[in-house]
Protein backbone atom coordinates (compact mmCIF):
# COMPACT_ATOMS: atom_id res chain seq x y z
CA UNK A 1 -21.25 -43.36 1.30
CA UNK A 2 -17.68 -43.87 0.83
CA UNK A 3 -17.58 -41.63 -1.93
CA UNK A 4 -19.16 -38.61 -0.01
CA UNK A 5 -16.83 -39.07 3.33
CA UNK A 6 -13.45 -37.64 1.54
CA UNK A 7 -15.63 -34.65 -0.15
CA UNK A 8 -16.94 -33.85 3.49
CA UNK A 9 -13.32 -33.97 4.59
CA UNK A 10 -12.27 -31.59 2.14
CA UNK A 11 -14.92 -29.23 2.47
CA UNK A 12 -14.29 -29.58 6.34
CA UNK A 13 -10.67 -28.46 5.71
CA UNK A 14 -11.02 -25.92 3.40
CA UNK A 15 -13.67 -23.96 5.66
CA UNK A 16 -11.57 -24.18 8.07
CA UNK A 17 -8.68 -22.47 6.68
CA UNK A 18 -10.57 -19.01 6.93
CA UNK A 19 -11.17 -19.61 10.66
CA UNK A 20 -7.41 -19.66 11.42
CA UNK A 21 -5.57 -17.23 9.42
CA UNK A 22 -6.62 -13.75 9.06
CA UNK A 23 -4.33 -11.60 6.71
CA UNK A 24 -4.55 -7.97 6.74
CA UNK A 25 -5.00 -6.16 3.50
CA UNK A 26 -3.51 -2.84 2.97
CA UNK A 27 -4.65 -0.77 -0.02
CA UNK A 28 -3.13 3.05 -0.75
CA UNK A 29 -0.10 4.32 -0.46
CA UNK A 30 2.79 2.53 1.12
CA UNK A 31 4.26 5.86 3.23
CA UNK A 32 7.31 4.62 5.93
CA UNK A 33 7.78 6.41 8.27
CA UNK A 34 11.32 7.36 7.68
CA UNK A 35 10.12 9.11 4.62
CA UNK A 36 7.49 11.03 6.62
CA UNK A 37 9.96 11.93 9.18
CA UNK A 38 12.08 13.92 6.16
CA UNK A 39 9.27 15.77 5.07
CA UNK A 40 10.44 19.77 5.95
CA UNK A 41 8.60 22.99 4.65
CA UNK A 42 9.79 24.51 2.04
CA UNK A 43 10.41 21.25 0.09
CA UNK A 44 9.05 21.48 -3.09
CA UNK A 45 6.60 19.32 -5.04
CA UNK A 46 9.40 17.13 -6.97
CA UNK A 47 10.82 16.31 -3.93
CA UNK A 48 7.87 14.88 -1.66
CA UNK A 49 7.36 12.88 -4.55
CA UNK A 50 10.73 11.39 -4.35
CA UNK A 51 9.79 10.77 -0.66
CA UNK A 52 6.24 9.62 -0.40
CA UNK A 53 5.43 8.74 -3.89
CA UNK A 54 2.30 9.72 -6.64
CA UNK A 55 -0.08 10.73 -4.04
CA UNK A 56 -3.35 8.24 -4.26
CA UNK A 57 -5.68 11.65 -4.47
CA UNK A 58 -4.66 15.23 -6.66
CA UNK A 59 -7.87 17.05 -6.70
CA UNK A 60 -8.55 18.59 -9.86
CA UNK A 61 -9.62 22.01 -8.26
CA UNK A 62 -6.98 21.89 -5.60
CA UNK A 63 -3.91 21.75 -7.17
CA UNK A 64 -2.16 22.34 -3.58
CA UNK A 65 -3.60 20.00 -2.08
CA UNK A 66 -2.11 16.14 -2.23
CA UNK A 67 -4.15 13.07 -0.18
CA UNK A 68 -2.26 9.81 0.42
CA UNK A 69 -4.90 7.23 1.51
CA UNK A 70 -4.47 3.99 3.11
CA UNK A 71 -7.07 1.49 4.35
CA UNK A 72 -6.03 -1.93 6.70
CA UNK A 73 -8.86 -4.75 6.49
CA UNK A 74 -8.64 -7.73 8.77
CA UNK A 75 -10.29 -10.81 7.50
CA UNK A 76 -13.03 -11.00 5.38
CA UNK A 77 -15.71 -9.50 7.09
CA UNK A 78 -13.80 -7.03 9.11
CA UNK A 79 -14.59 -3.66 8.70
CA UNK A 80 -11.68 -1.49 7.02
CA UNK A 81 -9.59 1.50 8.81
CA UNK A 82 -9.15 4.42 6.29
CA UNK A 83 -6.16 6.72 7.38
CA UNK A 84 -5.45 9.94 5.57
CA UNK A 85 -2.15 11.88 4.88
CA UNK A 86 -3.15 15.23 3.50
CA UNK A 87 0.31 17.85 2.29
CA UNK A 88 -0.64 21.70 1.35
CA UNK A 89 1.53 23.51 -1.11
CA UNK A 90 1.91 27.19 -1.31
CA UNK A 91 3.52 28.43 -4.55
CA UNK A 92 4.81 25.19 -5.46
CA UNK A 93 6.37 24.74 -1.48
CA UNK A 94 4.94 22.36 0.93
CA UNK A 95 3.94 24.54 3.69
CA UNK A 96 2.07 21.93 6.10
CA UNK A 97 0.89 18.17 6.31
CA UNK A 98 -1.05 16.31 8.65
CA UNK A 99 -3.05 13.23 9.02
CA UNK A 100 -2.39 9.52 10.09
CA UNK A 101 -0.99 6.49 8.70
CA UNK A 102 -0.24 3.03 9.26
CA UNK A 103 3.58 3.91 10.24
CA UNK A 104 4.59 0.29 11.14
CA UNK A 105 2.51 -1.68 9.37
CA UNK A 106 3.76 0.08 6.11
CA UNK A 107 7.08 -0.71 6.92
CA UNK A 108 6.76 -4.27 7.21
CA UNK A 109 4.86 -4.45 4.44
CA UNK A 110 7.60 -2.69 2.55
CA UNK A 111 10.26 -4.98 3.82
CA UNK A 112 8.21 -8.31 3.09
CA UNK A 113 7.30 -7.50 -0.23
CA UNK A 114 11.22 -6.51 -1.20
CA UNK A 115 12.30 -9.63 0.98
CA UNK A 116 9.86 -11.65 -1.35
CA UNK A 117 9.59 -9.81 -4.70
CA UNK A 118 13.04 -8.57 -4.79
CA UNK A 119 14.01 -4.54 -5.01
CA UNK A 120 13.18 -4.61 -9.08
CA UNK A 121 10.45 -4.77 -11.07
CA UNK A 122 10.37 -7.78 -13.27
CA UNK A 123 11.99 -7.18 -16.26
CA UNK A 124 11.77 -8.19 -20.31
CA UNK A 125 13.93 -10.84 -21.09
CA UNK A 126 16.39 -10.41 -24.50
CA UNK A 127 13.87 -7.44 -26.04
CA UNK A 128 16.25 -8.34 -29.43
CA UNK A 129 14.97 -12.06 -29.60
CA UNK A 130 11.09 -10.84 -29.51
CA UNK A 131 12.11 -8.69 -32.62
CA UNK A 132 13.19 -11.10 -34.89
C-alpha cells in the first residue's frame, strides 16, 4: 500500500498538468505583419521572398501562384484554424494577394522564439579542429 500511494500521486500530478496549460501550436509560415504591410504591386518575386519568406505551397502548374499556410491548434484535442495567404504574379510582378493570417500571434511568436533562441542559427564550432 505504501508503495502504490506515491505512484498514484505522480500519476495524479502529471494528468493534471494537461488540464492547466494549453499551448497553442502554430505550424506554416511565420508572416508579421509589418512584412505584409510592405507588400506593393509591382514587387517582384525576389523581393516578396525577402519579405515573407519560401512560401509553404508553389504549385507545380501555377508557377504565379504562391500559398503561405498557417494553422493555430489549442490543446490537444482542439480542432486547428488553417489561414491562407495566397500572392499572384504576372510576368514575374506580384500583381495581387489576399487571404488571412495570424497577424499577432505571428509576431509574438517571432519575438519569443528570437528572445529565447537568439537572432542566429546555431553554428559549427572550430570547423578546423573536426578536420584534423
Amino acid at each position: 500500500m505504501r508503495k502504490l500511494l506515491p505512484l498514484v500521486l505522480a500519476t495524479l500530478f502529471v494528468s493534471g498538468c494537461g488540464l492547466v496549460y494549453r499551448q497553442p501550436i502554430f505550424q506554416g509560415n511565420l508572416l508579421e505583419k509589418t512584412a505584409v504591410d510592405q507588400l506593393q504591386a509591382g514587387m517582384d518575386q525576389r523581393q516578396v521572398m525577402m519579405l515573407l519568406g519560401t512560401p509553404s505551397i508553389e504549385d507545380p502548374f501555377h508557377h504565379d501562384r504562391w500559398d503561405y499556410v498557417a494553422s493555430q491548434r489549442i490543446g490537444r484535442t482542439g480542432a486547428p484554424v488553417v489561414k491562407t495567404m495566397t500572392l499572384w504574379f504576372e510576368n514575374g510582378q506580384l500583381a495581387r494577394w489576399e487571404g488571412e493570417y495570424f497577424p499577432e500571434q505571428d509576431e509574438t511568436l517571432a519575438n519569443n522564439s528570437i528572445r529565447y533562441f537568439g537572432p542566429n542559427l546555431a553554428k559549427d564550432k572550430d570547423k578546423k579542429k573536426r578536420g584534423r
